[in-house]
N, C-alpha and C. Protein backbone atom coordinates (compact mmCIF):
# COMPACT_ATOMS: atom_id res chain seq x y z
N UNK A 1 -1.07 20.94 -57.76
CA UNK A 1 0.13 20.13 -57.78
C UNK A 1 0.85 20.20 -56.44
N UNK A 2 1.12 21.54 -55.90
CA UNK A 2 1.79 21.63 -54.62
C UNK A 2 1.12 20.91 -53.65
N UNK A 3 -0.40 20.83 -53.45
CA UNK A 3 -1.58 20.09 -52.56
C UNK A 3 -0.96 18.64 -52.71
N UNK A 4 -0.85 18.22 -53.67
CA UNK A 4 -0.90 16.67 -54.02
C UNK A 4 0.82 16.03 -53.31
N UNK A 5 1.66 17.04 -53.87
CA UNK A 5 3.02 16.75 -53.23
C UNK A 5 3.19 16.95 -51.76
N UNK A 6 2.82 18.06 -51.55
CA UNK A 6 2.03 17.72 -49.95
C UNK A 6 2.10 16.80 -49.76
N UNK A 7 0.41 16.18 -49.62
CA UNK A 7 0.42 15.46 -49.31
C UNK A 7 0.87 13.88 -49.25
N UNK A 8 1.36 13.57 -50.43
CA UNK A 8 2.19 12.56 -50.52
C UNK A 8 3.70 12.63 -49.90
N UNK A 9 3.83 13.97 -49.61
CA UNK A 9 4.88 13.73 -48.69
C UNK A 9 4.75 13.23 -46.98
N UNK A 10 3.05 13.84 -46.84
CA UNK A 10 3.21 13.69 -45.71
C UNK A 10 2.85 12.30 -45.15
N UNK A 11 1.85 11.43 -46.00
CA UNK A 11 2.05 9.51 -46.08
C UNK A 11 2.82 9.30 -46.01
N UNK A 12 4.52 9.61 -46.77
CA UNK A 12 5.42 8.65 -46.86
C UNK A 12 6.26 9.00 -45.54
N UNK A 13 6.11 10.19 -44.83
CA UNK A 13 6.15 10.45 -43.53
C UNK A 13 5.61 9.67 -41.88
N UNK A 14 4.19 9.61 -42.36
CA UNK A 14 3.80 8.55 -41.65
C UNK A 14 3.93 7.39 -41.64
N UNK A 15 4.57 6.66 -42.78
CA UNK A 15 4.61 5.33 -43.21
C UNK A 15 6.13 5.18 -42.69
N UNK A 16 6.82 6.29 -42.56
CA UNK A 16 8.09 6.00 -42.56
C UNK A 16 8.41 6.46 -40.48
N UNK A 17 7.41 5.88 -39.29
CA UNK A 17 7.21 6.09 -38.09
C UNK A 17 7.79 4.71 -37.91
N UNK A 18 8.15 4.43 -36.64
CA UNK A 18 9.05 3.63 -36.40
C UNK A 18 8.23 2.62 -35.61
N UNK A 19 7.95 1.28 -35.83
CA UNK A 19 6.68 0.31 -35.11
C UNK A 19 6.81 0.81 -33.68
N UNK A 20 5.39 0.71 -33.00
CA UNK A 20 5.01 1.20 -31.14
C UNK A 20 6.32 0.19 -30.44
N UNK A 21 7.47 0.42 -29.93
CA UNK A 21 8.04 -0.87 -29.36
C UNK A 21 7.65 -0.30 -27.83
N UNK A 22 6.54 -0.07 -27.50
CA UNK A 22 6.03 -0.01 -26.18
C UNK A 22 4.65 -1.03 -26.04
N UNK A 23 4.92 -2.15 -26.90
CA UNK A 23 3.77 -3.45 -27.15
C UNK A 23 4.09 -4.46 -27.99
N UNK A 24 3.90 -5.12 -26.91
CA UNK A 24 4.34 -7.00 -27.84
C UNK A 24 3.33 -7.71 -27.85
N UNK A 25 2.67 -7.94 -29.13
CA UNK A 25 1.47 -8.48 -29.60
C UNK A 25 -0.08 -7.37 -28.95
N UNK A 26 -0.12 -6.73 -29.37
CA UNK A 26 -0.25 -5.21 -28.81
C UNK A 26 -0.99 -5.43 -27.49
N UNK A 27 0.03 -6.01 -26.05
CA UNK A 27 0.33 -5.74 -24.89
C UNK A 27 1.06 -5.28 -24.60
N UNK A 28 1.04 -3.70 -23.50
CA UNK A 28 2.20 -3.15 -22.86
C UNK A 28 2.96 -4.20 -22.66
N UNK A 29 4.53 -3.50 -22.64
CA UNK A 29 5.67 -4.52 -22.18
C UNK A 29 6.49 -3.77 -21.65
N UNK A 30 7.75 -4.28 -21.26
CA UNK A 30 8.62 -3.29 -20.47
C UNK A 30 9.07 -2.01 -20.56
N UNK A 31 9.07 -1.87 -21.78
CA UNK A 31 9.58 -0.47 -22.41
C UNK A 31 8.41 0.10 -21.95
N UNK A 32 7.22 0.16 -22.07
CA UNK A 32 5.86 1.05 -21.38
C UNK A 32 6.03 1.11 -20.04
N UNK A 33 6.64 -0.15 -19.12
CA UNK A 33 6.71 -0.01 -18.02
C UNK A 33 7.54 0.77 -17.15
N UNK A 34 9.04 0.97 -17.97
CA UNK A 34 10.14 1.89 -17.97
C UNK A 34 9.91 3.10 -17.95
N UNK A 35 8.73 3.26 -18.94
CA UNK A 35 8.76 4.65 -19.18
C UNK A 35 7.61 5.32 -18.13
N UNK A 36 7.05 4.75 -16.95
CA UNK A 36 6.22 5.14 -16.05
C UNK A 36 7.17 5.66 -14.89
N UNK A 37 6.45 7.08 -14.44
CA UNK A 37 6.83 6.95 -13.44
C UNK A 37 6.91 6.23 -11.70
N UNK A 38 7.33 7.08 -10.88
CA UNK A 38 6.82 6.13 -9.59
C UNK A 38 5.12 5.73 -9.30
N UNK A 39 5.11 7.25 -9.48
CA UNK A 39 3.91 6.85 -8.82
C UNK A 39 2.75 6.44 -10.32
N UNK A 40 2.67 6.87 -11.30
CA UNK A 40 2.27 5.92 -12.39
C UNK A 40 2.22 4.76 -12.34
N UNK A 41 3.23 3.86 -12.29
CA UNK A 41 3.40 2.21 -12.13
C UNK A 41 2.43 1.97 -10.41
N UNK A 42 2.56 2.85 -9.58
CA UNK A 42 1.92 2.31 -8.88
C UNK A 42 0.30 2.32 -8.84
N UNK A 43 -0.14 3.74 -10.04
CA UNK A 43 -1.31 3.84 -10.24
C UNK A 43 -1.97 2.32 -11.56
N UNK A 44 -0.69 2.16 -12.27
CA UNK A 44 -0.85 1.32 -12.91
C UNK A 44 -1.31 -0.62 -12.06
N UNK A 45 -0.36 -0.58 -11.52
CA UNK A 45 -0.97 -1.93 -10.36
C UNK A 45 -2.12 -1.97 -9.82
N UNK A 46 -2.28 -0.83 -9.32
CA UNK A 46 -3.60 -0.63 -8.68
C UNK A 46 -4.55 -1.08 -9.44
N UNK A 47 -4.63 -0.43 -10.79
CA UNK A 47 -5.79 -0.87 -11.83
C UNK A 47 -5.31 -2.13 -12.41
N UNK A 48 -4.73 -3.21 -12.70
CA UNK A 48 -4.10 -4.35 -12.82
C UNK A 48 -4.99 -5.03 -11.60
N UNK A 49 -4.07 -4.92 -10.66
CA UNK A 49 -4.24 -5.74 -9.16
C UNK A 49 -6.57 -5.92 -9.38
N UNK A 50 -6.95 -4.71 -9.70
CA UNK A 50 -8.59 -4.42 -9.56
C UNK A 50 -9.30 -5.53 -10.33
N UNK A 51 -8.59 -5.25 -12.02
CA UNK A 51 -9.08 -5.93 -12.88
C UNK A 51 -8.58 -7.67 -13.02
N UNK A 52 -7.57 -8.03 -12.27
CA UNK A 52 -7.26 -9.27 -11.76
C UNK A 52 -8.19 -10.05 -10.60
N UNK A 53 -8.46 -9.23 -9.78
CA UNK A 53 -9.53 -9.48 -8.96
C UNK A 53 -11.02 -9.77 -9.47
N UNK A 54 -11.55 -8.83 -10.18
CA UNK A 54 -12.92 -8.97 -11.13
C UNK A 54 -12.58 -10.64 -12.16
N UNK A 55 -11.34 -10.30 -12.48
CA UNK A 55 -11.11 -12.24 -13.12
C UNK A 55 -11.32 -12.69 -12.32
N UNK A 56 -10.51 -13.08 -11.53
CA UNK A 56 -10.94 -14.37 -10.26
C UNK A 56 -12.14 -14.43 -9.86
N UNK A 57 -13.12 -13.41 -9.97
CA UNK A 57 -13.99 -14.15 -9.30
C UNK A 57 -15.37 -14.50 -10.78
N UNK A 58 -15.02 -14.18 -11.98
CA UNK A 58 -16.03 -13.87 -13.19
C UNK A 58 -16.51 -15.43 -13.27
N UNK A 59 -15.13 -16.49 -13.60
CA UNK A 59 -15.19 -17.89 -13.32
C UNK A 59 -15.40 -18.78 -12.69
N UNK A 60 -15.38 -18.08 -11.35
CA UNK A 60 -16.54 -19.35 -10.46
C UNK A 60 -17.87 -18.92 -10.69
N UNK A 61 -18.02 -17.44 -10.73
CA UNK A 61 -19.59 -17.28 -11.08
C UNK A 61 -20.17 -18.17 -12.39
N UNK A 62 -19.39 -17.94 -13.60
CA UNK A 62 -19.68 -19.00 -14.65
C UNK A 62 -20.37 -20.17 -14.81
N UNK A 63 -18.79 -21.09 -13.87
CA UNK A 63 -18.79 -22.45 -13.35
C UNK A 63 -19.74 -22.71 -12.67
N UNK A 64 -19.99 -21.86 -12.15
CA UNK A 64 -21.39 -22.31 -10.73
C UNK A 64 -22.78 -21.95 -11.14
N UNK A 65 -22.64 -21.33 -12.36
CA UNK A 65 -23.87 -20.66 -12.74
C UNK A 65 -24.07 -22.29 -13.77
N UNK A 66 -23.17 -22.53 -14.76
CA UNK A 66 -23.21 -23.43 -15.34
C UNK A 66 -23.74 -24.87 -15.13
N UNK A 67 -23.09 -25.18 -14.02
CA UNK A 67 -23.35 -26.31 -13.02
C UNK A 67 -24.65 -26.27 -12.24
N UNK A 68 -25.38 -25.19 -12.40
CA UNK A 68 -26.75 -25.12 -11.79
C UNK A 68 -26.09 -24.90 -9.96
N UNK A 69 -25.18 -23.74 -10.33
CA UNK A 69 -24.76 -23.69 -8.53
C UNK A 69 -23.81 -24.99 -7.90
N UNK A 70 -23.11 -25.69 -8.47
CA UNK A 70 -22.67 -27.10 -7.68
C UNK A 70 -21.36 -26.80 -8.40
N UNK A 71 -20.41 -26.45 -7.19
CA UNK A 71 -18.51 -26.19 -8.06
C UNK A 71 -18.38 -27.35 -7.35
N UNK A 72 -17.34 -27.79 -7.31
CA UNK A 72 -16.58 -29.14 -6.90
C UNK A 72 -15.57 -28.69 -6.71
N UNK A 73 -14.99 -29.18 -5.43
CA UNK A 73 -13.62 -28.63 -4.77
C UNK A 73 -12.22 -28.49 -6.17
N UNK A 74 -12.31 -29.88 -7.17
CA UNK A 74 -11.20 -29.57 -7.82
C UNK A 74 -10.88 -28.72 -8.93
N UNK A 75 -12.31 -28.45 -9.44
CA UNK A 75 -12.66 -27.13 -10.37
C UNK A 75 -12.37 -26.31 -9.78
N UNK A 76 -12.99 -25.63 -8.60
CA UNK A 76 -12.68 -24.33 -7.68
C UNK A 76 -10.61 -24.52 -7.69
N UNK A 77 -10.39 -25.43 -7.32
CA UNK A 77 -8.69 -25.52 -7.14
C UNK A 77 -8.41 -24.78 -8.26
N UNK A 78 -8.45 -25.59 -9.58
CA UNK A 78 -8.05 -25.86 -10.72
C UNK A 78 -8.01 -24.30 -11.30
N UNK A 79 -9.18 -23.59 -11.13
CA UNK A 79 -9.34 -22.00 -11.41
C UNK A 79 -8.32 -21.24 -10.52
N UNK A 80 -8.26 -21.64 -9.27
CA UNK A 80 -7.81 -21.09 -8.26
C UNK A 80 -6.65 -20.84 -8.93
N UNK A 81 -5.79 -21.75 -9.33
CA UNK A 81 -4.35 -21.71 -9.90
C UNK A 81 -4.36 -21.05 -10.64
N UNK A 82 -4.92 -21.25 -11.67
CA UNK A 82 -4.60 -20.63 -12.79
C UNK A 82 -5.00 -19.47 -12.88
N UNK A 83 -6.12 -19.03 -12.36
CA UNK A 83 -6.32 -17.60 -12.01
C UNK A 83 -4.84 -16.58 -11.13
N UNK A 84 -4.36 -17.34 -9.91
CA UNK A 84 -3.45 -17.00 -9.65
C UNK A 84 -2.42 -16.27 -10.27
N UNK A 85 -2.04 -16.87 -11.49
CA UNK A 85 -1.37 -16.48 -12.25
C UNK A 85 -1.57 -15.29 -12.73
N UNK A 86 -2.46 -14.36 -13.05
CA UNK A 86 -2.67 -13.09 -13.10
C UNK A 86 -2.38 -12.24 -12.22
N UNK A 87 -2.16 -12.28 -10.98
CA UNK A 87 -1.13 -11.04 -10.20
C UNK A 87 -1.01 -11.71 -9.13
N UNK A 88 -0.03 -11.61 -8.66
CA UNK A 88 0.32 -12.50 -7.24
C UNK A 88 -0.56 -11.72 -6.00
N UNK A 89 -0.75 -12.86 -5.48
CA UNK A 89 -1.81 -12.83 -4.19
C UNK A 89 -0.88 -12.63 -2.94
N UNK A 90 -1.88 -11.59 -2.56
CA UNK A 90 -1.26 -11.56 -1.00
C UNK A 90 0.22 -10.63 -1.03
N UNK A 91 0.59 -9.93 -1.95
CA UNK A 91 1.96 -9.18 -2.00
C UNK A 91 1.29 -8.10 -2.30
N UNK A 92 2.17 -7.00 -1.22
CA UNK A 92 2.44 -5.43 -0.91
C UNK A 92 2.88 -5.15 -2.60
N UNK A 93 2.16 -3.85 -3.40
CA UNK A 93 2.46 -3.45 -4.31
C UNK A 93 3.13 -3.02 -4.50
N UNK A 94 4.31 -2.75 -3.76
CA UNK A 94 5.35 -2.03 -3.93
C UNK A 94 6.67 -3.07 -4.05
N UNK A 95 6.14 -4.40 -3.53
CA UNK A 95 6.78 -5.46 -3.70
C UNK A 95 6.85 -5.88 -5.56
N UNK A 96 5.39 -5.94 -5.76
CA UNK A 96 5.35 -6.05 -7.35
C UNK A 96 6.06 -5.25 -8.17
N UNK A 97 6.11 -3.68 -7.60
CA UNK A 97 6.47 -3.10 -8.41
C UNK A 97 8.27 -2.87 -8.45
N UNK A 98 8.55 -3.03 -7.53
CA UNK A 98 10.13 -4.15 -7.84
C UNK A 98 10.58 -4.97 -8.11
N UNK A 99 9.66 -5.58 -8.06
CA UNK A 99 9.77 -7.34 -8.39
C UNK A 99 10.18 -7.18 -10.30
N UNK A 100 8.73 -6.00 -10.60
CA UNK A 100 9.04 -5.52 -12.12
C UNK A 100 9.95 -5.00 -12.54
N UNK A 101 10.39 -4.30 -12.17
CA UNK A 101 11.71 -3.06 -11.66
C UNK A 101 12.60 -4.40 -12.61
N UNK A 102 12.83 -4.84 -10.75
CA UNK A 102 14.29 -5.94 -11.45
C UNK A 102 14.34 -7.08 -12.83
N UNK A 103 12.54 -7.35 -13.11
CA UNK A 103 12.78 -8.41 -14.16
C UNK A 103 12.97 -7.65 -15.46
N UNK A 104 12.64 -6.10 -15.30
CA UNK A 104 12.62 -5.26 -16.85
C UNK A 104 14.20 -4.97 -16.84
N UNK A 105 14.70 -4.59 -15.90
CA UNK A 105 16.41 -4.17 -15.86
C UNK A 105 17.42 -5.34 -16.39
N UNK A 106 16.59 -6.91 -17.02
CA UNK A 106 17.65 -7.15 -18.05
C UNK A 106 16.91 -7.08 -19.39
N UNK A 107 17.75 -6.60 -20.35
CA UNK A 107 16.85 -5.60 -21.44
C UNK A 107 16.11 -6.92 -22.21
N UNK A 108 16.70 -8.03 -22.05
CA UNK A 108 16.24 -9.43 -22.61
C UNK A 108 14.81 -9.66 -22.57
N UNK A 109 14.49 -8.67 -21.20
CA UNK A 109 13.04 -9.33 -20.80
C UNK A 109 12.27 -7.98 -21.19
N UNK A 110 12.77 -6.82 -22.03
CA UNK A 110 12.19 -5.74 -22.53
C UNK A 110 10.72 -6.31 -23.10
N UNK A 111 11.04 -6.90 -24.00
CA UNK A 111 9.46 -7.46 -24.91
C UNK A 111 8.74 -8.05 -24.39
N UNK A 112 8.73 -8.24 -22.97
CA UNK A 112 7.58 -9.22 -22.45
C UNK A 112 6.27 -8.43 -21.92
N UNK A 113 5.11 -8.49 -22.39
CA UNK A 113 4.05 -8.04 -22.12
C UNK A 113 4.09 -8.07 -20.09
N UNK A 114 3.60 -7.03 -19.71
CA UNK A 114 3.28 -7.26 -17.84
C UNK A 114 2.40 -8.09 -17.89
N UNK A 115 1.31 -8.91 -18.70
CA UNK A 115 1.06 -9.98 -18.26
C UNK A 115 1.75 -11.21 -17.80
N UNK A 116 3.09 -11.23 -18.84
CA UNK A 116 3.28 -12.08 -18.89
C UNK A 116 4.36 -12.15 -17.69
N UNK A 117 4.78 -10.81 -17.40
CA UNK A 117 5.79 -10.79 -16.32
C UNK A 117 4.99 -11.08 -15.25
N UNK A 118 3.93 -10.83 -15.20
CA UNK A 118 3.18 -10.93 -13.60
C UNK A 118 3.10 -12.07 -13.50
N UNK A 119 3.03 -12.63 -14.77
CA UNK A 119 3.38 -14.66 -14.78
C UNK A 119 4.39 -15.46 -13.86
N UNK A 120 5.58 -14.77 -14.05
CA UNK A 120 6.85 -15.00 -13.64
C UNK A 120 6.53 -14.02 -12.24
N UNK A 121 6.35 -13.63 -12.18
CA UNK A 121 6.37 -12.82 -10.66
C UNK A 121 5.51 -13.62 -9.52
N UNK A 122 4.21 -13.90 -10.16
CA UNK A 122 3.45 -14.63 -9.26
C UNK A 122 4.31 -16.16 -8.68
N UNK A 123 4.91 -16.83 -10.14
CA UNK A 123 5.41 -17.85 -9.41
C UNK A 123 6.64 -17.93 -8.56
N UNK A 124 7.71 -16.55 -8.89
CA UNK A 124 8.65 -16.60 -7.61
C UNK A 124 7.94 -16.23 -6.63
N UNK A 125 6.85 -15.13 -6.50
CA UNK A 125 6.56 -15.11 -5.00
C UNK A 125 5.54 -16.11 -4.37
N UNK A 126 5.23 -17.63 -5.23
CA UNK A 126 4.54 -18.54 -4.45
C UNK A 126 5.70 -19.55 -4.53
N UNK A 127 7.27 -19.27 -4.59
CA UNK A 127 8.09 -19.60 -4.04
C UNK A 127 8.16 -21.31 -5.39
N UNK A 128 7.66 -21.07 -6.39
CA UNK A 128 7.71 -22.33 -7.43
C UNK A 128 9.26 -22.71 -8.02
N UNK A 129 9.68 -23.74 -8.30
CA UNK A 129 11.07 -24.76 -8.37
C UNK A 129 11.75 -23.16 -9.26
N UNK A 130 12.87 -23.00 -8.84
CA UNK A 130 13.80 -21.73 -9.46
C UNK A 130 13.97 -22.21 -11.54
N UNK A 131 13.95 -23.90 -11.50
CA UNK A 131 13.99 -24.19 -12.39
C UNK A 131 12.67 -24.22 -13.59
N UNK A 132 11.80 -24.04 -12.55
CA UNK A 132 10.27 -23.80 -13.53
C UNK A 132 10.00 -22.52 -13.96
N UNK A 133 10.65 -21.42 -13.05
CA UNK A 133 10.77 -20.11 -13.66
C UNK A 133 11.78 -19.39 -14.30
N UNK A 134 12.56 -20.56 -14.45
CA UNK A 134 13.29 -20.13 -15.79
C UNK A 134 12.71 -20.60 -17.01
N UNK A 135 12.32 -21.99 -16.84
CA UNK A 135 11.92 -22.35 -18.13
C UNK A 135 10.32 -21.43 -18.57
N UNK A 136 9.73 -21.33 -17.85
CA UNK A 136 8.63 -19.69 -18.05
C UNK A 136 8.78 -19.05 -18.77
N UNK A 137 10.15 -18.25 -18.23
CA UNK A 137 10.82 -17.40 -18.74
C UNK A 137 11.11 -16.97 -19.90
N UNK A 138 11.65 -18.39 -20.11
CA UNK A 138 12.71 -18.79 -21.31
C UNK A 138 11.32 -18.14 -22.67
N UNK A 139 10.56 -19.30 -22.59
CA UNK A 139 9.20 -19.45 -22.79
C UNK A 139 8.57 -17.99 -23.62
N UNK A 140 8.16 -17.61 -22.28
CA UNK A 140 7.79 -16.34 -22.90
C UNK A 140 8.83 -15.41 -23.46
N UNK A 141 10.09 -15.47 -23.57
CA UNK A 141 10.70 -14.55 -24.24
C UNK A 141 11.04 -14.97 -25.29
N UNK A 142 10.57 -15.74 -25.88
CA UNK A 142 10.45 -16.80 -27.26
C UNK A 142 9.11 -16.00 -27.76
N UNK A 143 8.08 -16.75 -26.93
CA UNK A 143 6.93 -15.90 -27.82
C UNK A 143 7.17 -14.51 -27.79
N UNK A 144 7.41 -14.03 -27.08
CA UNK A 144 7.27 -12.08 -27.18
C UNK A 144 8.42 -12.07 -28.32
N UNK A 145 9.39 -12.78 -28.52
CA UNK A 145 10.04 -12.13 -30.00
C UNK A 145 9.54 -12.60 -31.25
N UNK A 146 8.65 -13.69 -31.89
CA UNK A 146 7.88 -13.90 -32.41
C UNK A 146 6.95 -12.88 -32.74
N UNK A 147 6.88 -12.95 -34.01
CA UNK A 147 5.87 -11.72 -34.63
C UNK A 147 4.95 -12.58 -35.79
């Protein structure tokens, strides 16, 4: 009897843990990012920045493999962009990792997965209409509160 109360105490223990809020749609989000340190977040980019790179290039291999080798300038574009969007090109990581800094420090943007921030990051630093990255924004902090 004592075994059994046990253990049923200790289920309603686990059942009673408070949901991971260090993942929105189970992607890290700001609160995971907060809770890194310096040099963590920068070990963290590093492996980001790596595995962003291995994307960009998985899809022209695809495309070109697909095509029997023959990309066409507006396919290659077309990837180009949108690949982009996975970590901004050409920026010092320490740039990113302020760039994160400041978009997690309003708590609004707590739930947003770092994908989705690197979303918004890539397009202020390719300098896109102030008004397109709000509406981004807006955007994704709609879906990230959605469950």
């Amino acid at each position: 009897m004592h075994i059994f109360a046990l253990f049923l105490l200790m289920t309603l223990a686990c059942k009673a843990q408070p949901p991971d809020i260090q993942k929105t749609n189970g992607e890290l989000n700001g609160r995971f990012w907060e809770s890194l340190s310096d040099a963590n977040k920068t070990f963290f980019i590093v492996g980001y920045s790596e595995a962003a790179n291995t994307a960009r290039i998985l899809p022209f291999l695809g495309t070109a493999v697909a095509k029997g080798g023959k990309v066409d300038y507006q396919g290659n574009k077309l990837l180009r962009n949108t690949i982009e969007l996975l970590f901004p090109e050409n920026v010092i990581f320490a740039d990113v990792i302020k760039g994160l800094d400041r978009l997690y420090a309003e708590p609004e943007n707590l739930p947003l997965a770092i994908s989705s921030a690197m979303r918004v990051l890539a397009m202020k630093f390719r300098s896109d209409k102030a008004e397109d990255i709000d509406a981004e924004l807006r955007r994704l902090r709609i879906l990230a509160t959605k469950r």
